[in-house]
PDB file of N, CA and C in Angstrom:
ATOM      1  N   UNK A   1      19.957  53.701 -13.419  1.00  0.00           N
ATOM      2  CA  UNK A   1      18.953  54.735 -13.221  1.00  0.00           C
ATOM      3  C   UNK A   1      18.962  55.730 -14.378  1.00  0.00           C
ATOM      4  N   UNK A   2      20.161  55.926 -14.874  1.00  0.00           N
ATOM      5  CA  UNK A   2      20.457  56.977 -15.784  1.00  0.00           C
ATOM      6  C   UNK A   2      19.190  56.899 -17.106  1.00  0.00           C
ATOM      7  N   UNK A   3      19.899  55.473 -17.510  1.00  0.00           N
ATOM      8  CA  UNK A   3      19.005  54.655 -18.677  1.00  0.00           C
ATOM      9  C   UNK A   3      17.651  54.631 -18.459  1.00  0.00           C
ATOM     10  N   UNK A   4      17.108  54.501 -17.339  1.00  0.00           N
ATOM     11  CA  UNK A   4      15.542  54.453 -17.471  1.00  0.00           C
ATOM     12  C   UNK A   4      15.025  55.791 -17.147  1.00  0.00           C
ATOM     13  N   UNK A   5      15.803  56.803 -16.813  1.00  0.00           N
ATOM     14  CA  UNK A   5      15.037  58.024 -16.923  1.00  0.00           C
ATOM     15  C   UNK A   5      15.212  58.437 -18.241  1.00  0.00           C
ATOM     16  N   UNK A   6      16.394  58.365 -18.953  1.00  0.00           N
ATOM     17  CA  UNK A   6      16.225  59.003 -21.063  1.00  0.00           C
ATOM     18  C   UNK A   6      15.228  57.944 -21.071  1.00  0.00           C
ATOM     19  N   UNK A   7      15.542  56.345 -21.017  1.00  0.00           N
ATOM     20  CA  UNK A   7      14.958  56.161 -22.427  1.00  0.00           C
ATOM     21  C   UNK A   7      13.651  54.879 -21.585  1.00  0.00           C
ATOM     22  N   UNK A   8      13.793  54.608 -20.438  1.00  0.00           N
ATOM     23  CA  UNK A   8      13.277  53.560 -19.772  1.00  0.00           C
ATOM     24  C   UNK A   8      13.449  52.290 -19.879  1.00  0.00           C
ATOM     25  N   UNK A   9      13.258  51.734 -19.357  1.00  0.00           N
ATOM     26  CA  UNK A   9      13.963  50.097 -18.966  1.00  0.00           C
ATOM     27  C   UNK A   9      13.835  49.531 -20.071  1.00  0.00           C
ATOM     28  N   UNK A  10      13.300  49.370 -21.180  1.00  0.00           N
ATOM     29  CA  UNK A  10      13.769  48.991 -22.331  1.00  0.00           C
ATOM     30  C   UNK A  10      15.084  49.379 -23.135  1.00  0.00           C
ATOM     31  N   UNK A  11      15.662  50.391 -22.166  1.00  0.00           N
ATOM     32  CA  UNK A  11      16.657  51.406 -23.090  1.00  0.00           C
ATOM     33  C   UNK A  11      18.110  50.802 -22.433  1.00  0.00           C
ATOM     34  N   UNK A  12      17.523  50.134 -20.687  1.00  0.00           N
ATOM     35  CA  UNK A  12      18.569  49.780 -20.032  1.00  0.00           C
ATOM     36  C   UNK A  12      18.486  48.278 -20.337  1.00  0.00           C
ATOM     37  N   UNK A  13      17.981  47.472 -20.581  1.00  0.00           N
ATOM     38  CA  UNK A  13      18.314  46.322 -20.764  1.00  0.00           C
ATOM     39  C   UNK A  13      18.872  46.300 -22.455  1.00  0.00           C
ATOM     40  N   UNK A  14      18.341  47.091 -23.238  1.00  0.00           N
ATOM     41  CA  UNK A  14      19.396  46.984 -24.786  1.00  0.00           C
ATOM     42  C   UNK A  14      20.449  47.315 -24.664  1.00  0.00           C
ATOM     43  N   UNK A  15      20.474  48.771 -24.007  1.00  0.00           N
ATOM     44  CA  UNK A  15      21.909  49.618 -23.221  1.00  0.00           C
ATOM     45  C   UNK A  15      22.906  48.310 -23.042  1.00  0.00           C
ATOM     46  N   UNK A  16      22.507  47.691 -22.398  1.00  0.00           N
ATOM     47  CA  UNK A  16      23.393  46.788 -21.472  1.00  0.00           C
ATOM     48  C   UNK A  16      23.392  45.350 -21.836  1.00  0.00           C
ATOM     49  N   UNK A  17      22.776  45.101 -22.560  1.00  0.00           N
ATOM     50  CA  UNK A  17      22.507  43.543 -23.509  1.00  0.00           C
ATOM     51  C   UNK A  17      21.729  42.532 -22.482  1.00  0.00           C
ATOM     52  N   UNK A  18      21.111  43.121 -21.553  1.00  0.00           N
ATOM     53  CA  UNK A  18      20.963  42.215 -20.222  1.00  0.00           C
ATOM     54  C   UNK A  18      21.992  41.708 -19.324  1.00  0.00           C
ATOM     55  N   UNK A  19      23.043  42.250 -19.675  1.00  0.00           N
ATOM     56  CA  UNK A  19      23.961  41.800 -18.737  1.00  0.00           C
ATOM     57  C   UNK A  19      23.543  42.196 -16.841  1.00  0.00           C
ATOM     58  N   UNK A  20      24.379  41.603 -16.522  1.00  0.00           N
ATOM     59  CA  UNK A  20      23.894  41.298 -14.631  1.00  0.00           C
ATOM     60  C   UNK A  20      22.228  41.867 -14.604  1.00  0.00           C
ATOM     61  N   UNK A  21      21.632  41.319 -15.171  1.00  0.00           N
ATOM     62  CA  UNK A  21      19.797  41.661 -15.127  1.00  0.00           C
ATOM     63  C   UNK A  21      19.844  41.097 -13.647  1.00  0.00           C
ATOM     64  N   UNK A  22      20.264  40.020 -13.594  1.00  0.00           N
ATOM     65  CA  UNK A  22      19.871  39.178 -12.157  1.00  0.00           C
ATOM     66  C   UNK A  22      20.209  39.828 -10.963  1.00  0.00           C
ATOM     67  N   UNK A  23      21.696  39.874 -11.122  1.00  0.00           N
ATOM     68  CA  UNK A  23      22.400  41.176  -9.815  1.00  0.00           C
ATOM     69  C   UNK A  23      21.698  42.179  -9.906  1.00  0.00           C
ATOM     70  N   UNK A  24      21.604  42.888 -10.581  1.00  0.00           N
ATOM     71  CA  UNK A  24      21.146  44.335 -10.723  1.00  0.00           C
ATOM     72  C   UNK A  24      19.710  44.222  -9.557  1.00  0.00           C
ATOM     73  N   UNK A  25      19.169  43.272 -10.186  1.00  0.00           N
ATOM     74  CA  UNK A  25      17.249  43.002  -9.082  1.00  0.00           C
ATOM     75  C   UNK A  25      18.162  42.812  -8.082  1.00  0.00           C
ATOM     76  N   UNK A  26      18.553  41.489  -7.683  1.00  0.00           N
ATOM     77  CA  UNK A  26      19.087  41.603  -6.074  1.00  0.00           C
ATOM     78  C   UNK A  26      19.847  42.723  -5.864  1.00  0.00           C
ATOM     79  N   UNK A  27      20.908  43.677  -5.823  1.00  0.00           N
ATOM     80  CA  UNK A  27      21.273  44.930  -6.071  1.00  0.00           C
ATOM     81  C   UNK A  27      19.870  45.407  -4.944  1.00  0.00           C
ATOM     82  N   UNK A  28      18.988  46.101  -6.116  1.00  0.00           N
ATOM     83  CA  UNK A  28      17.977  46.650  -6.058  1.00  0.00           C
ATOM     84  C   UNK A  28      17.233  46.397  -4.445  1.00  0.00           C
ATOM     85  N   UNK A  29      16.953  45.281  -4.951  1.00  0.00           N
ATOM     86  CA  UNK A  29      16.234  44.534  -3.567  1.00  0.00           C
ATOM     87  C   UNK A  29      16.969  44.545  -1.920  1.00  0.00           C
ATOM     88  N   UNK A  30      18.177  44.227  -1.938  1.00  0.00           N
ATOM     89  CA  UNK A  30      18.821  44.754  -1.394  1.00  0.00           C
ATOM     90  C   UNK A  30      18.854  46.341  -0.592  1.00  0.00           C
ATOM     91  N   UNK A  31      18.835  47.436  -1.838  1.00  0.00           N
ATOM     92  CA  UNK A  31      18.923  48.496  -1.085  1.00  0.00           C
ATOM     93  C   UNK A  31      17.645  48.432  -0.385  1.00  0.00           C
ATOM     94  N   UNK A  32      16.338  47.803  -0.681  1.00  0.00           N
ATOM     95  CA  UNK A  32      15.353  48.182  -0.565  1.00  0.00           C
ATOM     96  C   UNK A  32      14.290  48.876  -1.855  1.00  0.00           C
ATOM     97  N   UNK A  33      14.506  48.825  -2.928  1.00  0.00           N
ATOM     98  CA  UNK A  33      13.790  49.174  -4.140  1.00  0.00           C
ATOM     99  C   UNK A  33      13.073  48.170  -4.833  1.00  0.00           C
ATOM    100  N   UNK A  34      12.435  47.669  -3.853  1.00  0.00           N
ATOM    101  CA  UNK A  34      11.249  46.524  -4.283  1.00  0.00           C
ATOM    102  C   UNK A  34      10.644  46.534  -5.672  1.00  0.00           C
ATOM    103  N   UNK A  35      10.078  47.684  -5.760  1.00  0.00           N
ATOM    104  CA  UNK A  35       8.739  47.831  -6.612  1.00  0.00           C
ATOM    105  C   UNK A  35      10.130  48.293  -7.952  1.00  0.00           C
ATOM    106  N   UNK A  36      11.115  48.896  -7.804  1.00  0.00           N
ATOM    107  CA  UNK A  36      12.119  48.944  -8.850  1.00  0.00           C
ATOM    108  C   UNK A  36      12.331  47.486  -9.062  1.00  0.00           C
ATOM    109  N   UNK A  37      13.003  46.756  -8.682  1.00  0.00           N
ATOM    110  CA  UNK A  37      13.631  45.065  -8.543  1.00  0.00           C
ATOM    111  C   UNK A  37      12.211  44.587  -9.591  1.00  0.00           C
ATOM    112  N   UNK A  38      11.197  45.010  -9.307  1.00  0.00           N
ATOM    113  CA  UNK A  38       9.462  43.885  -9.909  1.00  0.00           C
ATOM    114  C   UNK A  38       9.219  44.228 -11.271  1.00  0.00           C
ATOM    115  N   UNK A  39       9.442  45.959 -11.082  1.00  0.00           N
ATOM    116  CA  UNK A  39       9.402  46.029 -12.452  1.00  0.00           C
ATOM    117  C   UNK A  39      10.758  45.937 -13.450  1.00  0.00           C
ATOM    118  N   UNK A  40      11.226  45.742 -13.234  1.00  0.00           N
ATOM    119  CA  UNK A  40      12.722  45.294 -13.996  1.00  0.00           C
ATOM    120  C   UNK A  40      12.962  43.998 -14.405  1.00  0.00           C
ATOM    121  N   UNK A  41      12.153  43.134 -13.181  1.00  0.00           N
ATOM    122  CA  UNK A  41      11.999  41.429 -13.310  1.00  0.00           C
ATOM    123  C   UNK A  41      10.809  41.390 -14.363  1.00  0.00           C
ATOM    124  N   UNK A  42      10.192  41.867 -14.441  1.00  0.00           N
ATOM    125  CA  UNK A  42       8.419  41.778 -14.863  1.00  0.00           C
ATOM    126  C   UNK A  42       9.644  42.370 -16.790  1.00  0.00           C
ATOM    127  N   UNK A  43      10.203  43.438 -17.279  1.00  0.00           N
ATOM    128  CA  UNK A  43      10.257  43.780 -17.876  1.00  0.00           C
ATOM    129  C   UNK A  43      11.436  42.421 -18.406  1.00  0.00           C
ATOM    130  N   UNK A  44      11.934  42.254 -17.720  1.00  0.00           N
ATOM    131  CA  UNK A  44      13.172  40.706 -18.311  1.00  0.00           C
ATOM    132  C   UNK A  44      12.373  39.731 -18.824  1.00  0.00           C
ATOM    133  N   UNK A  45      11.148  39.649 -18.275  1.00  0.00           N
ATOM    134  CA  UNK A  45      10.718  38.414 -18.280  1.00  0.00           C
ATOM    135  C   UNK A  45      10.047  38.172 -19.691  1.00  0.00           C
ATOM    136  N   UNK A  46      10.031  39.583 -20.105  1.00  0.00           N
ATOM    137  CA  UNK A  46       9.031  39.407 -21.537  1.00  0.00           C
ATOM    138  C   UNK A  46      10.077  39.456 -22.386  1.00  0.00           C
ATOM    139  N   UNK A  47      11.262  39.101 -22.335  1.00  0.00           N
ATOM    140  CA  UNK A  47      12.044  38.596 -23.294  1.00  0.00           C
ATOM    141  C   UNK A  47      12.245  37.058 -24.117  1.00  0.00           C
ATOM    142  N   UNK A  48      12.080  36.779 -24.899  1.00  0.00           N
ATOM    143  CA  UNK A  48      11.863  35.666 -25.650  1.00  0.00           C
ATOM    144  C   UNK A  48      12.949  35.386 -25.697  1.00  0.00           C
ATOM    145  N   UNK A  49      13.483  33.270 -26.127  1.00  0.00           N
ATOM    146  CA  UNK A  49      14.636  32.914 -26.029  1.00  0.00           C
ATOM    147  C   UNK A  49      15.296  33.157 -26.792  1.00  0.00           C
ATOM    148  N   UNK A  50      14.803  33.274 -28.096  1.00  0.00           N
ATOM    149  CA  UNK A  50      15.458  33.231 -28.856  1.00  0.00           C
ATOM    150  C   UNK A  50      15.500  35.051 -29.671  1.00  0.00           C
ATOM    151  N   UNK A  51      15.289  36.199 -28.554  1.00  0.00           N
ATOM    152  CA  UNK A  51      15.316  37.355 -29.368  1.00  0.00           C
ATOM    153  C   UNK A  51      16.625  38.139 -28.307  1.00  0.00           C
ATOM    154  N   UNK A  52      17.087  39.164 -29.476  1.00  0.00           N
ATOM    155  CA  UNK A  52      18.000  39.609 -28.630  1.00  0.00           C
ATOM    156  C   UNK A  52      17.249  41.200 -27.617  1.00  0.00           C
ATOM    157  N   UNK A  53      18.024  41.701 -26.698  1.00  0.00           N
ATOM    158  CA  UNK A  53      17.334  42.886 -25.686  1.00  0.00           C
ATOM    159  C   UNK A  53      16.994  44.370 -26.477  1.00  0.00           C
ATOM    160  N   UNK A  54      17.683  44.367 -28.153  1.00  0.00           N
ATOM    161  CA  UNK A  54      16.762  45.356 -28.811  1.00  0.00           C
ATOM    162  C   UNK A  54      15.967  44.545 -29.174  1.00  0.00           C
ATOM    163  N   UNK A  55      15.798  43.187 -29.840  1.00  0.00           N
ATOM    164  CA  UNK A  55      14.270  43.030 -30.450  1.00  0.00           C
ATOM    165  C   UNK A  55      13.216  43.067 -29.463  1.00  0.00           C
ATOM    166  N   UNK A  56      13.733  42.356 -28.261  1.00  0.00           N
ATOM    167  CA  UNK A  56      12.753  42.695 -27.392  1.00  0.00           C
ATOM    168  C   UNK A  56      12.077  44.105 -27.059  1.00  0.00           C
ATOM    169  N   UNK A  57      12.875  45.264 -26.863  1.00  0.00           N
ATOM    170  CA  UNK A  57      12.242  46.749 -26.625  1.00  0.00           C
ATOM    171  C   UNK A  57      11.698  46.915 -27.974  1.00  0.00           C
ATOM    172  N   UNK A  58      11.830  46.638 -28.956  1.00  0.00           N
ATOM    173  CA  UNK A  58      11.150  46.969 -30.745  1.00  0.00           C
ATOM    174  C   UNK A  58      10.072  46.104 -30.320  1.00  0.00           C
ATOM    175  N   UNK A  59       9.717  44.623 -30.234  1.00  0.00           N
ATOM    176  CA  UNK A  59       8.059  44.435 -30.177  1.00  0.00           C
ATOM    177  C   UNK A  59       7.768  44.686 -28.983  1.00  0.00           C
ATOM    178  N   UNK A  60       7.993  44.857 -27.591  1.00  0.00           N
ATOM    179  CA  UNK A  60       6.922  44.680 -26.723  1.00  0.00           C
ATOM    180  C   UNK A  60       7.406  46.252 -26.033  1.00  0.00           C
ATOM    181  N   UNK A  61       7.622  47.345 -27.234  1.00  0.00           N
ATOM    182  CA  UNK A  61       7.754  48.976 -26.459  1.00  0.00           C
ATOM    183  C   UNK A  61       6.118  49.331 -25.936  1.00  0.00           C
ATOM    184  N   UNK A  62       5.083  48.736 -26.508  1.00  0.00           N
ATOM    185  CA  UNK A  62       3.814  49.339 -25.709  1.00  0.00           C
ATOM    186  C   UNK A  62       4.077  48.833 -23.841  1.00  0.00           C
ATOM    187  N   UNK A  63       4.498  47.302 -23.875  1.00  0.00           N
ATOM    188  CA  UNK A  63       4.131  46.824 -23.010  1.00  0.00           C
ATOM    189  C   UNK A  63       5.641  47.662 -21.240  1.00  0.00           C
ATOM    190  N   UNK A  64       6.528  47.421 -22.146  1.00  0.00           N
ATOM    191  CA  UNK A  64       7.911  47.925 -21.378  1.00  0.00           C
ATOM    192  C   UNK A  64       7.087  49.300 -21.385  1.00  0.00           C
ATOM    193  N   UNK A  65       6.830  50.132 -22.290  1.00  0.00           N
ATOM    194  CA  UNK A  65       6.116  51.688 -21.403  1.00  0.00           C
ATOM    195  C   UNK A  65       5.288  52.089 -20.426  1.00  0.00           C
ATOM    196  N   UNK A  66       4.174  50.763 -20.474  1.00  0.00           N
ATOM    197  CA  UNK A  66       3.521  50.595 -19.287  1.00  0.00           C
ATOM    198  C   UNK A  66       4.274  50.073 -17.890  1.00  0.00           C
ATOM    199  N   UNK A  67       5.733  49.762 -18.230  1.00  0.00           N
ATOM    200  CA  UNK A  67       5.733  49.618 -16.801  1.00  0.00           C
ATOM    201  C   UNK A  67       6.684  50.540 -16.221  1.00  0.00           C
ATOM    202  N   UNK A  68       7.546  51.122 -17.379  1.00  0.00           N
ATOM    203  CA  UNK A  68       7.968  52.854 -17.629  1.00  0.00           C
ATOM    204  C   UNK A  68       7.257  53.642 -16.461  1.00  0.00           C
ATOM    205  N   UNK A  69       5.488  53.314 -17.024  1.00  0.00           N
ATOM    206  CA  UNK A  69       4.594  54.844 -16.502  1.00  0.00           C
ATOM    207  C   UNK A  69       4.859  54.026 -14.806  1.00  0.00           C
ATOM    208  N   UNK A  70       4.702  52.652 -14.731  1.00  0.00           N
ATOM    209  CA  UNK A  70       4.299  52.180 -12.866  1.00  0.00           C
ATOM    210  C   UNK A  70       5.524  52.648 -12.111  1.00  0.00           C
ATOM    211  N   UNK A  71       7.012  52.347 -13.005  1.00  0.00           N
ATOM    212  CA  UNK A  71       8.248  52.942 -12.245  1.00  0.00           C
ATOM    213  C   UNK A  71       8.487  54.217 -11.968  1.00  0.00           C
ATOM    214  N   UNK A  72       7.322  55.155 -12.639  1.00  0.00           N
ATOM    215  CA  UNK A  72       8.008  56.758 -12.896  1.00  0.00           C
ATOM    216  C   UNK A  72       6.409  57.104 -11.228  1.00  0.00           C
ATOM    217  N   UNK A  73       5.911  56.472 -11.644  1.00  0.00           N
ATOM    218  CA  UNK A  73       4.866  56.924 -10.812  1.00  0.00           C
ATOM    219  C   UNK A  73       5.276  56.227  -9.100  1.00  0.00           C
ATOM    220  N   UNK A  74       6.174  55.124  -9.294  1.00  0.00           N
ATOM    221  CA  UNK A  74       6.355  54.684  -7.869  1.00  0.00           C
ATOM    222  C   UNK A  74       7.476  54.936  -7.182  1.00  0.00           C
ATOM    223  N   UNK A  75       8.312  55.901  -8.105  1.00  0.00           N
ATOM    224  CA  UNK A  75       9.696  56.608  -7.791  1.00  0.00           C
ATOM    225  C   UNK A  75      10.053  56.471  -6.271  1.00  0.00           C
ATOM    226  N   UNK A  76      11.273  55.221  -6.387  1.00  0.00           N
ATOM    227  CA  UNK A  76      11.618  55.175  -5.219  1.00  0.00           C
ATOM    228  C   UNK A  76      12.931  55.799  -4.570  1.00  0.00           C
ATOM    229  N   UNK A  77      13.882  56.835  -5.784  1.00  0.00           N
ATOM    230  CA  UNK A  77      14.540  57.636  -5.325  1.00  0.00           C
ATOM    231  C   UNK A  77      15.798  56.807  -5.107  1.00  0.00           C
ATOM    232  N   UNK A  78      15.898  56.004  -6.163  1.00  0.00           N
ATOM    233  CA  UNK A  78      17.512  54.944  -5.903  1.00  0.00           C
ATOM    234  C   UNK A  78      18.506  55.986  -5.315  1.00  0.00           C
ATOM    235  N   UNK A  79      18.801  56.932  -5.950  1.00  0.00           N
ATOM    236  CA  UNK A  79      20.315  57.605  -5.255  1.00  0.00           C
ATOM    237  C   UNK A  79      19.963  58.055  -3.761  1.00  0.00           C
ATOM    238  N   UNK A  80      19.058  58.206  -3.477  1.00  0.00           N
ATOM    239  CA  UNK A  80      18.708  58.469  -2.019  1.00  0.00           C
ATOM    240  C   UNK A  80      19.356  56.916  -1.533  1.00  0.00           C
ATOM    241  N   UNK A  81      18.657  56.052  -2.040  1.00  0.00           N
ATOM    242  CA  UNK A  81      18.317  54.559  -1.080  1.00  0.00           C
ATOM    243  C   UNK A  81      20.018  53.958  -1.222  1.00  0.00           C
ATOM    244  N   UNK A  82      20.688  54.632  -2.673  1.00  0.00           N
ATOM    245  CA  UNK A  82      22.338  54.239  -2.466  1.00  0.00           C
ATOM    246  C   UNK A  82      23.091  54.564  -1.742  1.00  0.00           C
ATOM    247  N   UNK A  83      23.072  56.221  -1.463  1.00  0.00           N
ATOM    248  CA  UNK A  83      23.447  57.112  -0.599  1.00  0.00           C
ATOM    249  C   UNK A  83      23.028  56.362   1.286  1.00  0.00           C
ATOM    250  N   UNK A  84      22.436  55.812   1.219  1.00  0.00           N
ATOM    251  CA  UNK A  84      22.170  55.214   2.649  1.00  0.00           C
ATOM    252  C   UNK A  84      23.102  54.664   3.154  1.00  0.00           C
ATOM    253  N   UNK A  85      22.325  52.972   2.188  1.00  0.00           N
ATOM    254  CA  UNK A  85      23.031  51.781   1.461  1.00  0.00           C
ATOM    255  C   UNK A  85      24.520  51.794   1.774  1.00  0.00           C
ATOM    256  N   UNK A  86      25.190  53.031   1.348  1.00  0.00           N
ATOM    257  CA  UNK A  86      27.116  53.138   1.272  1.00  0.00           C
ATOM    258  C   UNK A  86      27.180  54.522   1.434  1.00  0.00           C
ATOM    259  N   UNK A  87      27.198  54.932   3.020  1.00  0.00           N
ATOM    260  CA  UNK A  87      27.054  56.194   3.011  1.00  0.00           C
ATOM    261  C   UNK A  87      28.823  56.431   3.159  1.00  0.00           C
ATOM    262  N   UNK A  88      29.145  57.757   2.500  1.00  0.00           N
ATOM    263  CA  UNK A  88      30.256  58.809   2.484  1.00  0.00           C
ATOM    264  C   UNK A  88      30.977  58.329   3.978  1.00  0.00           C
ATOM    265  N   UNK A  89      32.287  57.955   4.126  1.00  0.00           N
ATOM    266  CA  UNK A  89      32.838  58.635   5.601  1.00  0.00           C
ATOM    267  C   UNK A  89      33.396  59.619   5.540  1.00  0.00           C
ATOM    268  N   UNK A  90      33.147  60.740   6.796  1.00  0.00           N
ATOM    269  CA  UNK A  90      34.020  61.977   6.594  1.00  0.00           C
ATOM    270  C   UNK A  90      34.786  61.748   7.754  1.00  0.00           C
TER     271      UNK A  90
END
């Protein structure tokens, strides 16, 4: 979450080299962060085989921003939905 609020999901999949891309969606899906899980899948998917997760955010930053603006606008409030998910025992 950190990563896609600085820099947006282009920032977290270079951040992170794509590592657990796959877990991370089920993760997601899991808590219930659908429309997070789609656009994260939708943003993996425009990765080419043979490029690495910065070349990918360097050519397709128009396209990863557009889905930047659908995630910022469909804010589903992950730390709420984690906080559920694995709530505190007191």
């Amino acid at each position: 979450e950190a990563d896609v609020m600085n820099g947006g999901v282009g920032q977290y999949l270079a951040n992170t080299a794509g590592q657990f891309v796959a877990e991370t969606i089920a993760a997601l899906e899991r808590a219930g962060a659908n429309m997070t899980a789609l656009y994260l899948r939708k943003a993996a998917d425009l990765k080419r085989e043979d490029e690495s997760w910065d070349e990918l955010w360097e050519r397709a930053d128009a396209e990863l921003g557009r889905l930047d603006e659908k995630l910022m606008s469909d804010d589903e409030y992950l730390a709420m939905m984690a906080a559920k998910l694995f709530p505190q025992e007191y």
